[in-house]
N, C-alpha and C. Protein backbone atom coordinates (compact mmCIF):
# COMPACT_ATOMS: atom_id res chain seq x y z
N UNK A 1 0.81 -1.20 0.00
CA UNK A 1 0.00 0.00 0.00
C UNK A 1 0.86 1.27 0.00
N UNK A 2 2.38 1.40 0.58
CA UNK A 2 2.94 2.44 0.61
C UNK A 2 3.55 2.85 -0.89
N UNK A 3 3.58 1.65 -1.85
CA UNK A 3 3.96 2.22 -3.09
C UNK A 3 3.01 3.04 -3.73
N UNK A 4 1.45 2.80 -3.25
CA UNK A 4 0.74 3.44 -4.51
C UNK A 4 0.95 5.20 -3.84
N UNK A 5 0.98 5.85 -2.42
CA UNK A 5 1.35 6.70 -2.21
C UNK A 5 2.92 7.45 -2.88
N UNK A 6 3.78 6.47 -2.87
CA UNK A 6 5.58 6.87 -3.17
C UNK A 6 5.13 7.33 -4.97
N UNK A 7 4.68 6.97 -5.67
CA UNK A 7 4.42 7.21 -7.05
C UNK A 7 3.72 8.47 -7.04
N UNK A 8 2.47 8.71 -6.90
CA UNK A 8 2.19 9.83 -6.64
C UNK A 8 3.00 11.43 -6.39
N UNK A 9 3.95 10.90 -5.17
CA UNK A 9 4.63 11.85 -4.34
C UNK A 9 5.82 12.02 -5.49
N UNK A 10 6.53 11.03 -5.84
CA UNK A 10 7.14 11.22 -6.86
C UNK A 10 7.29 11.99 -8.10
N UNK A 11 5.71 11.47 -8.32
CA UNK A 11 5.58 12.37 -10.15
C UNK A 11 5.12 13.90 -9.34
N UNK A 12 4.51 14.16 -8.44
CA UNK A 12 4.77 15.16 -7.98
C UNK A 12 5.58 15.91 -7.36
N UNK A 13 7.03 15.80 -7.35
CA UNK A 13 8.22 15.89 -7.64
C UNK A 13 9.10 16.45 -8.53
N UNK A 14 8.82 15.43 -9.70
CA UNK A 14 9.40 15.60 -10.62
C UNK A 14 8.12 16.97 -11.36
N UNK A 15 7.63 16.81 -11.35
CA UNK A 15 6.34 18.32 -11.63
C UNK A 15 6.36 19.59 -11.27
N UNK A 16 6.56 19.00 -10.13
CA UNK A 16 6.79 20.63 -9.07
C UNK A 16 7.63 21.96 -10.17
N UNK A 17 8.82 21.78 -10.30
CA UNK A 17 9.42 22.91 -10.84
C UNK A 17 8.39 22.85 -12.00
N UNK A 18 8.39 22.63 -12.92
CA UNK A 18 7.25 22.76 -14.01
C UNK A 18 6.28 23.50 -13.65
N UNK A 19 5.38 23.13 -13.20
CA UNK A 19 3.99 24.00 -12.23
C UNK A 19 4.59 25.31 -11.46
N UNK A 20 5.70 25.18 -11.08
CA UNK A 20 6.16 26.29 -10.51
C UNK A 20 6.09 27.43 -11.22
N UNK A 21 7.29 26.57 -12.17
CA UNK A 21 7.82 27.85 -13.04
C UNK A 21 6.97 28.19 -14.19
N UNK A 22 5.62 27.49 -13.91
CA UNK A 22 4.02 28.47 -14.99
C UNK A 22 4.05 29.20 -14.24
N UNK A 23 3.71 29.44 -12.99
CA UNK A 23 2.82 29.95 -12.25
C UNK A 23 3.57 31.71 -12.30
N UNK A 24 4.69 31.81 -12.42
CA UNK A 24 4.96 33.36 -12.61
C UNK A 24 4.69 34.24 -13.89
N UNK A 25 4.59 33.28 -15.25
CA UNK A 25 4.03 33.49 -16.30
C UNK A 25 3.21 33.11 -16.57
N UNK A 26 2.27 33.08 -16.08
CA UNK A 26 0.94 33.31 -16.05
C UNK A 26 0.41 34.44 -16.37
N UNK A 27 -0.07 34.94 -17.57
CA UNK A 27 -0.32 36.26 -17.69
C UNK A 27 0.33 37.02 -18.00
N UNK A 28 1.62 36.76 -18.40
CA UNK A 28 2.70 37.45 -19.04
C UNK A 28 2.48 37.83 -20.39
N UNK A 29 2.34 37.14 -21.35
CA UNK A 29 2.04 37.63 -22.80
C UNK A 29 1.02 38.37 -23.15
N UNK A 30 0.08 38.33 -21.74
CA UNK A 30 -0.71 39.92 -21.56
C UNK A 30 -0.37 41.39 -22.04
N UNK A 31 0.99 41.01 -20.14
CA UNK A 31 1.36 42.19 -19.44
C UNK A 31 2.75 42.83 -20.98
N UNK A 32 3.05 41.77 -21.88
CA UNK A 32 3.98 42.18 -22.60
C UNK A 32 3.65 42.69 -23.84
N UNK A 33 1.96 42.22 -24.09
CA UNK A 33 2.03 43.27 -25.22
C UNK A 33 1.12 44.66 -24.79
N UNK A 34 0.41 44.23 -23.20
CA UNK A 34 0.33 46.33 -22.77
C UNK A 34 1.79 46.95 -22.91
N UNK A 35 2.73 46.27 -22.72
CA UNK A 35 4.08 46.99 -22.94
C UNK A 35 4.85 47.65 -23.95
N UNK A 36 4.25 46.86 -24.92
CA UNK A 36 4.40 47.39 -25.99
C UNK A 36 3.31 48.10 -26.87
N UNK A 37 1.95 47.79 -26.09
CA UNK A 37 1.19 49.48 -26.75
C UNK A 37 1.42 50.05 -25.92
N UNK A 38 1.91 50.33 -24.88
CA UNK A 38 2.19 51.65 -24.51
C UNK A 38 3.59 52.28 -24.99
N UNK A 39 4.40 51.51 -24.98
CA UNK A 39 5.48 51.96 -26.32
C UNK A 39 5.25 52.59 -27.52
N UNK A 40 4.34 51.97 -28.23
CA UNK A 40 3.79 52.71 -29.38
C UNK A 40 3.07 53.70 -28.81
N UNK A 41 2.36 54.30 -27.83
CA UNK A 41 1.50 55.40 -27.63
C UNK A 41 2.44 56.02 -27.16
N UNK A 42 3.38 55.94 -26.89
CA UNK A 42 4.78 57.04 -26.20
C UNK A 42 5.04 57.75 -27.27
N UNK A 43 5.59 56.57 -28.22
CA UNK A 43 6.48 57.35 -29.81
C UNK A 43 5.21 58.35 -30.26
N UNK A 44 4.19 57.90 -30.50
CA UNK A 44 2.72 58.92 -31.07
C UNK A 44 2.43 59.57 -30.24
N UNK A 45 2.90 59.86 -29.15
CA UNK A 45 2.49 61.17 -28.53
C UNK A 45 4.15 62.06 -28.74
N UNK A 46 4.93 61.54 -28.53
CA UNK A 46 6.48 62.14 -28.93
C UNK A 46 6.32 62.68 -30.69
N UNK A 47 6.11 62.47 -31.28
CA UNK A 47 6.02 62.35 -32.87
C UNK A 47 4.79 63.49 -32.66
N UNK A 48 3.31 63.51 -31.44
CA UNK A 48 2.59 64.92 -31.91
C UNK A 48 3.37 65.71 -31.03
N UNK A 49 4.06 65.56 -29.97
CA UNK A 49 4.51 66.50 -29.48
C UNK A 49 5.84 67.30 -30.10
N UNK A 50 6.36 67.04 -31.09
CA UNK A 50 7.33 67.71 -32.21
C UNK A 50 6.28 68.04 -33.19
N UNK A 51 4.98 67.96 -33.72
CA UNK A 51 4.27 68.39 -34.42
C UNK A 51 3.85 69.68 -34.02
N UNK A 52 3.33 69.86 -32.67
CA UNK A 52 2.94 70.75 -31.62
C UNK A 52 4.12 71.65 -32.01
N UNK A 53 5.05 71.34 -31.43
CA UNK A 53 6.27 72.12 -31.43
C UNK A 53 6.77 73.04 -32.83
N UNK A 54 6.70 72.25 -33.61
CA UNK A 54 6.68 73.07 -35.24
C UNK A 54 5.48 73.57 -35.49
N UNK A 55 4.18 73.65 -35.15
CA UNK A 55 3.07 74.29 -35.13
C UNK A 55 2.97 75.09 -34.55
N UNK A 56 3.51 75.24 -33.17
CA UNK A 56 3.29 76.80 -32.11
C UNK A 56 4.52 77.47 -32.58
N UNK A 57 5.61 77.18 -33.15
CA UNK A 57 6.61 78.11 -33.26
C UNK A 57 6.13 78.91 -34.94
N UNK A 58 5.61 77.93 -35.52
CA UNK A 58 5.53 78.62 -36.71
C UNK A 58 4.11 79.59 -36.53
N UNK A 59 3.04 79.34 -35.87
CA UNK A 59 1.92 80.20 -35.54
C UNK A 59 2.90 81.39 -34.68
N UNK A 60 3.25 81.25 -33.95
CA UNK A 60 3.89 82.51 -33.06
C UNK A 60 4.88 83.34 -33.80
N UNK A 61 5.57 82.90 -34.31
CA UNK A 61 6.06 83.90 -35.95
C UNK A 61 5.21 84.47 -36.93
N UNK A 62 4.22 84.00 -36.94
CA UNK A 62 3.49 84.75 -37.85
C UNK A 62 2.71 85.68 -37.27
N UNK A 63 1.98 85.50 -35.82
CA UNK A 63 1.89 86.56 -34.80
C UNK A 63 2.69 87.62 -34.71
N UNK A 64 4.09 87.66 -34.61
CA UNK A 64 4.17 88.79 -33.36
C UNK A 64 5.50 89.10 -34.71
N UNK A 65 5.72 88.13 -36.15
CA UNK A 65 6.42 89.28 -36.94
C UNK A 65 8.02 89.20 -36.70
N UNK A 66 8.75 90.05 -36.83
CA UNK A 66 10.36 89.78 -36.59
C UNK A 66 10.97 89.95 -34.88
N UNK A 67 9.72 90.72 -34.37
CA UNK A 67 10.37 91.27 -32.93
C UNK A 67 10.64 90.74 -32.00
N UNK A 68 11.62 91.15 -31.31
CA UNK A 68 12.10 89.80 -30.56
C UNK A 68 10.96 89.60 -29.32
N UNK A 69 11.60 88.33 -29.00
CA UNK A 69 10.34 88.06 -28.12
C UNK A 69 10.82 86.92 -26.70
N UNK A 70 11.74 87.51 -26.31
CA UNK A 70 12.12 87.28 -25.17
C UNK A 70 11.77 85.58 -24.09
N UNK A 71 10.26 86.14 -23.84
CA UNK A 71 9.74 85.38 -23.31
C UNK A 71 8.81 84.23 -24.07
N UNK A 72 8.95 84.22 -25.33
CA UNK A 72 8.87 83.39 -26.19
C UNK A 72 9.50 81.96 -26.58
N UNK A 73 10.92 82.57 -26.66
CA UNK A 73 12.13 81.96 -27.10
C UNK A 73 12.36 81.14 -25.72
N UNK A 74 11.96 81.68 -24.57
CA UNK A 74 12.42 80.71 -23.30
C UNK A 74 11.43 79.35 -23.55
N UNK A 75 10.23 80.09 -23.50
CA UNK A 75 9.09 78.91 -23.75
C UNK A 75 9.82 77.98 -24.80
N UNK A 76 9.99 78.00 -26.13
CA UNK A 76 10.39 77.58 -27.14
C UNK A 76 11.78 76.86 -26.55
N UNK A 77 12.59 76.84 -26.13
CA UNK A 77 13.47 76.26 -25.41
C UNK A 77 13.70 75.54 -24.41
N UNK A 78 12.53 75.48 -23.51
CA UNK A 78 11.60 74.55 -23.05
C UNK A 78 11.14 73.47 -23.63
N UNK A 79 10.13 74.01 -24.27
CA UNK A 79 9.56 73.18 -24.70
C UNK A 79 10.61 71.88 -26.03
N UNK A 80 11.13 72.24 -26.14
CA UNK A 80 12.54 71.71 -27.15
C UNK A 80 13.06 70.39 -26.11
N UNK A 81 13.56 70.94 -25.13
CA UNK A 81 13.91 70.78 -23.92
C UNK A 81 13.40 69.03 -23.77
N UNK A 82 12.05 69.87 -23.21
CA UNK A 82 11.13 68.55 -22.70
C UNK A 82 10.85 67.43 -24.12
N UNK A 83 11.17 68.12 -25.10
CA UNK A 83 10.87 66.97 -26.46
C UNK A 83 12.21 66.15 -26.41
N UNK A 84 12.93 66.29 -26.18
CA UNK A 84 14.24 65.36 -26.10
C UNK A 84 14.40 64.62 -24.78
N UNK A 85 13.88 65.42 -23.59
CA UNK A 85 13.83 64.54 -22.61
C UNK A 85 12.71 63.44 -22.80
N UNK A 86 11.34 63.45 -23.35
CA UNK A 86 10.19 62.48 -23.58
C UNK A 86 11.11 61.80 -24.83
N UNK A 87 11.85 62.36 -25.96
CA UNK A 87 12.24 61.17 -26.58
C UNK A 87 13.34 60.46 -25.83
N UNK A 88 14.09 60.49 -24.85
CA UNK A 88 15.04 59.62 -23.78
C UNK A 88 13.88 58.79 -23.34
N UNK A 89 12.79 59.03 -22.38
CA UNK A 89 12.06 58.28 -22.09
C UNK A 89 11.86 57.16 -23.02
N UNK A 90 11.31 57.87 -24.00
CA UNK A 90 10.95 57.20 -25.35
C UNK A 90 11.42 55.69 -24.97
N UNK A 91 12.59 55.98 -25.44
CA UNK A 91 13.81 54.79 -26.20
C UNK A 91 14.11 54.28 -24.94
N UNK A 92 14.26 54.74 -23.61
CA UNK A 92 14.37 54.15 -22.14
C UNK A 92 13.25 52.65 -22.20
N UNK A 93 11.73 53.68 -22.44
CA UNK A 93 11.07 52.60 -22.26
C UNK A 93 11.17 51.64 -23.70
N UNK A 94 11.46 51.61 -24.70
CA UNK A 94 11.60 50.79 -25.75
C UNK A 94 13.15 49.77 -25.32
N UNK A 95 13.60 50.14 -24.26
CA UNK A 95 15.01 49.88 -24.01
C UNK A 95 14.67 48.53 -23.08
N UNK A 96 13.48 49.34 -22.22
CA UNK A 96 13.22 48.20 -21.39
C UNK A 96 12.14 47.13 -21.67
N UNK A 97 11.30 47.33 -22.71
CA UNK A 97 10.51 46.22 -23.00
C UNK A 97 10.95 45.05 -23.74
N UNK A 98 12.44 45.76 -24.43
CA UNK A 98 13.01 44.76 -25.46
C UNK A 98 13.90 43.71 -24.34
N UNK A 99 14.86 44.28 -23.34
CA UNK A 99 14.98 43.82 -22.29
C UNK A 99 14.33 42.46 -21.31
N UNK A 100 12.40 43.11 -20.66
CA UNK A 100 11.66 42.06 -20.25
C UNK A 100 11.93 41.18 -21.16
N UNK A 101 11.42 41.03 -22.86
CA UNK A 101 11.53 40.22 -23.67
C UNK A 101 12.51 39.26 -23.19
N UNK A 102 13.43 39.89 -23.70
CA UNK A 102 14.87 38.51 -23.42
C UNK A 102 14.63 38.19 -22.02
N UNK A 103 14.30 38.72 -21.23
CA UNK A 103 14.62 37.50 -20.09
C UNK A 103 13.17 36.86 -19.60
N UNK A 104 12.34 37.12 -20.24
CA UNK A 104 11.40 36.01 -20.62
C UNK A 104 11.90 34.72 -20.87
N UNK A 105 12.57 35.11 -22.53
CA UNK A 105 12.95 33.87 -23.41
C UNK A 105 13.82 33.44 -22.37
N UNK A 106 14.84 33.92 -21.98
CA UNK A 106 15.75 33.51 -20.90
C UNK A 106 15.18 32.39 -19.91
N UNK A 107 13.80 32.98 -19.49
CA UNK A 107 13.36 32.22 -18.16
C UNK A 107 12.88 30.91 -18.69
N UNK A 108 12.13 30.92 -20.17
CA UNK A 108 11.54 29.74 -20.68
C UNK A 108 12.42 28.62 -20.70
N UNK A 109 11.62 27.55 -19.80
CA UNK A 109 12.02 26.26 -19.58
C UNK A 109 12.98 26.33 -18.27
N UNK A 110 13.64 27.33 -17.92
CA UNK A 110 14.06 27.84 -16.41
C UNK A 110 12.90 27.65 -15.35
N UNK A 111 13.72 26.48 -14.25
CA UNK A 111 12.92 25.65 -13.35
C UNK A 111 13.14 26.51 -12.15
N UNK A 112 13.54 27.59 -11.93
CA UNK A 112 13.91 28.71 -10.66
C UNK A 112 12.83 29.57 -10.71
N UNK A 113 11.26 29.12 -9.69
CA UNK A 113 10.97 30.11 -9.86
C UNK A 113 11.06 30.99 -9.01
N UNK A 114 11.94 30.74 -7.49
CA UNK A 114 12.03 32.43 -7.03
C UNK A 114 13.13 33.36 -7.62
N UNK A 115 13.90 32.70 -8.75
CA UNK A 115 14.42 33.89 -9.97
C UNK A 115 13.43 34.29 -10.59
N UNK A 116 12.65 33.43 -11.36
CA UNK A 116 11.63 33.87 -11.96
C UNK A 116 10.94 35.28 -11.31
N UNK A 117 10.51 35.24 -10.24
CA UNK A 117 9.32 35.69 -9.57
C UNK A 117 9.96 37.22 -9.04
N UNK A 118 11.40 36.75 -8.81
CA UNK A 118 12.68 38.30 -8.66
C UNK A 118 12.02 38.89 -9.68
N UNK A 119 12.62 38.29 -10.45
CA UNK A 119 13.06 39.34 -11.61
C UNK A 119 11.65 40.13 -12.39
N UNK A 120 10.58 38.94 -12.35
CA UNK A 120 9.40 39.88 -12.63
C UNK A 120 8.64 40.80 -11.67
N UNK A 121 9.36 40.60 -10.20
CA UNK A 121 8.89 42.45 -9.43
C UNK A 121 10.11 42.93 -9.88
N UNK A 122 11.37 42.76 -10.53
CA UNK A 122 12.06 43.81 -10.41
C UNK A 122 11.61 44.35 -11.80
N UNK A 123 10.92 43.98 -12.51
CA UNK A 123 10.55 44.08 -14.09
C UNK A 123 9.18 45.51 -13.93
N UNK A 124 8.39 44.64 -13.32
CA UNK A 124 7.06 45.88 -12.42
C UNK A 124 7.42 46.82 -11.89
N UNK A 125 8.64 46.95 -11.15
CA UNK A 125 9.00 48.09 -10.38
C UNK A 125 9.70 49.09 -11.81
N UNK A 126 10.80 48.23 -12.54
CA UNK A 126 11.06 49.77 -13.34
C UNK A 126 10.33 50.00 -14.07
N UNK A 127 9.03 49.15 -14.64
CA UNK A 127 8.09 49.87 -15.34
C UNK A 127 7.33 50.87 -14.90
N UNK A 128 7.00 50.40 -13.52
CA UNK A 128 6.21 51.57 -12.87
C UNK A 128 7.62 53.20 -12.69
N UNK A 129 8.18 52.72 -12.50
CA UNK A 129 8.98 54.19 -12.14
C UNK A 129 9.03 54.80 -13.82
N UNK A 130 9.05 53.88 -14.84
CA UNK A 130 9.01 54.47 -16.42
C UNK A 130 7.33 54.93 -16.49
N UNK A 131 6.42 54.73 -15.96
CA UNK A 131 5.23 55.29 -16.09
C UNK A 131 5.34 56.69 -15.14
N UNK A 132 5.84 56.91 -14.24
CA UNK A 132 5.59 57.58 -13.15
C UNK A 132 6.37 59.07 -13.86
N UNK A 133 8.28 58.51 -14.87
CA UNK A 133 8.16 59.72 -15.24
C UNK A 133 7.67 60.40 -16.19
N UNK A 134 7.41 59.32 -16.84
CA UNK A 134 6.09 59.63 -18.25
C UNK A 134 5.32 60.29 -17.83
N UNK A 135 5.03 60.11 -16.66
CA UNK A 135 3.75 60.89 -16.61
C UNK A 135 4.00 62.35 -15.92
N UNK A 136 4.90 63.01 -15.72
CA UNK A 136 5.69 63.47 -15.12
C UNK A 136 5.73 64.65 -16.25
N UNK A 137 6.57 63.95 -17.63
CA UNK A 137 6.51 64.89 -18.12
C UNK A 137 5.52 65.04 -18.85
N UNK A 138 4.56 64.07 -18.94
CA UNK A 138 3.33 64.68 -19.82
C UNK A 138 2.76 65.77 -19.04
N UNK A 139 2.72 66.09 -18.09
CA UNK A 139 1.86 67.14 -16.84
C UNK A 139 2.63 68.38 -17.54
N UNK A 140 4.21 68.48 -17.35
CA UNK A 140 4.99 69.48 -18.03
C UNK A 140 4.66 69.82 -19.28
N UNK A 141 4.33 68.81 -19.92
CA UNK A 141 4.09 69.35 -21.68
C UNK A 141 2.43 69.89 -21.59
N UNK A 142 1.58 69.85 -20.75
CA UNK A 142 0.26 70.01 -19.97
C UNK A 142 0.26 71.98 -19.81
N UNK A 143 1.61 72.07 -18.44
CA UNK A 143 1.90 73.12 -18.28
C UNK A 143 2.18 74.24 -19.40
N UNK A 144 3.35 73.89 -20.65
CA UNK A 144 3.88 74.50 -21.35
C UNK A 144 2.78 75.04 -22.21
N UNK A 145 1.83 73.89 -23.00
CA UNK A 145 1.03 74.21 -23.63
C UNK A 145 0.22 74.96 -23.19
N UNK A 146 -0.02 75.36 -21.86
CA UNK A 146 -1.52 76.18 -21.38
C UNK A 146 0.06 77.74 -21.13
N UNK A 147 0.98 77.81 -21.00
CA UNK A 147 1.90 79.15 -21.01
C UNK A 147 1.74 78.94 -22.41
N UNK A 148 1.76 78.54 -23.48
CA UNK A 148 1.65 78.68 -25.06
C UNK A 148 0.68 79.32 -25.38
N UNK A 149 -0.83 79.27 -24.97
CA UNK A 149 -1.81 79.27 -25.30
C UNK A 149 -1.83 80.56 -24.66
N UNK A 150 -1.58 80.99 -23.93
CA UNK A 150 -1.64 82.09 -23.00
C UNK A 150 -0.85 83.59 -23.70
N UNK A 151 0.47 82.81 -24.14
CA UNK A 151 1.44 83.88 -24.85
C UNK A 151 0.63 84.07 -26.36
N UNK A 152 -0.06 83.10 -26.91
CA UNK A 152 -0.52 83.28 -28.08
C UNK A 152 -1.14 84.33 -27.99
N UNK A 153 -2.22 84.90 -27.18
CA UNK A 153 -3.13 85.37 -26.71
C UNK A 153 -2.80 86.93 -26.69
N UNK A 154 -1.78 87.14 -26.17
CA UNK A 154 -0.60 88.50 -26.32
C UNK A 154 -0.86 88.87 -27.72
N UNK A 155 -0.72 88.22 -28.45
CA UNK A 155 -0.13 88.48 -29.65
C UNK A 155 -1.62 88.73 -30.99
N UNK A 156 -1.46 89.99 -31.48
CA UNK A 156 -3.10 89.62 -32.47
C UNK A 156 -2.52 88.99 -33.47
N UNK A 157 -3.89 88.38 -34.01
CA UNK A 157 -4.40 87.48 -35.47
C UNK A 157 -3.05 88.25 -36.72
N UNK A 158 -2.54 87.36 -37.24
CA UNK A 158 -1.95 87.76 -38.50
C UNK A 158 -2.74 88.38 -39.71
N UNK A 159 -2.38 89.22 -39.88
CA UNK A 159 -3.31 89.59 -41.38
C UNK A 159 -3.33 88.77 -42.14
N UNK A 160 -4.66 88.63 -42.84
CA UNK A 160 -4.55 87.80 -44.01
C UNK A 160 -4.83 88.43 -45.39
């Protein structure tokens, strides 16, 4: 009678890491392609936010004419500013999804799952700190645009 228990215990044994090492990817090929639309919604908001940028500079020249404009040019330098810092983000976060990737593939068929299970909070944690400054500077590009809208306002309608 003690063998039909030892078999059991056995193949559940030899299983264990298997079952284990699902259980942290579970839901992963979810969480990896929100990762990568939000990658793509980064670049398309980076790509309108240089659209923006060649649109308010060229509207505000045609406003206010050759004269200098002081407090213009700061804005405009700013805002420049923050377009190169959101494209760092950019490529940060394209840096790090390509990253998760490989050590996905890495983990596949890898019977460790408290590596496993590391490395995907340490995976959550820098995503969240890559959302946190995303969002960070979207508030800034938030700010700039409402001082844009404001300086426009200074300035009358171009003749047509």
């Amino acid at each position: 009678m003690k063998a039909l228990f030892v078999i059991p215990i056995a193949m559940a044994l030899v299983a264990a890491p298997t079952l284990a090492a699902e259980g942290p990817h579970e839901g992963l090929a979810a969480e990896h392609q929100k990762l990568q639309e939000a990658e793509k919604a980064m670049e398309e908001e980076h790509q309108k936010m240089e659209e923006d940028h060649a649109r308010w500079k060229e509207e505000h020249d045609a406003r206010k004419g050759s004269a200098p404009d002081a407090k213009h040019d700061a804005l405009e330098a700013a805002h420049a500013k923050l377009i190169k810092r959101h494209a760092a983000v950019v490529k940060k976060h394209a840096d790090l999804v390509a990253r998760h990737a490989a050590l996905e593939a890495k983990h596949e068929g890898e019977g460790k799952p408290k590596k496993i299970r590391a490395d995907h909070l340490k995976m959550g944690k820098e995503h969240k700190a890559m959302e946190l400054e995303h969002a960070k500077l979207t508030k800034e590009h938030e700010k700039l645009k409402a001082e844009h809208e404001k300086m426009l306002a200074t300035h009358p309608e171009p003749a047509k």
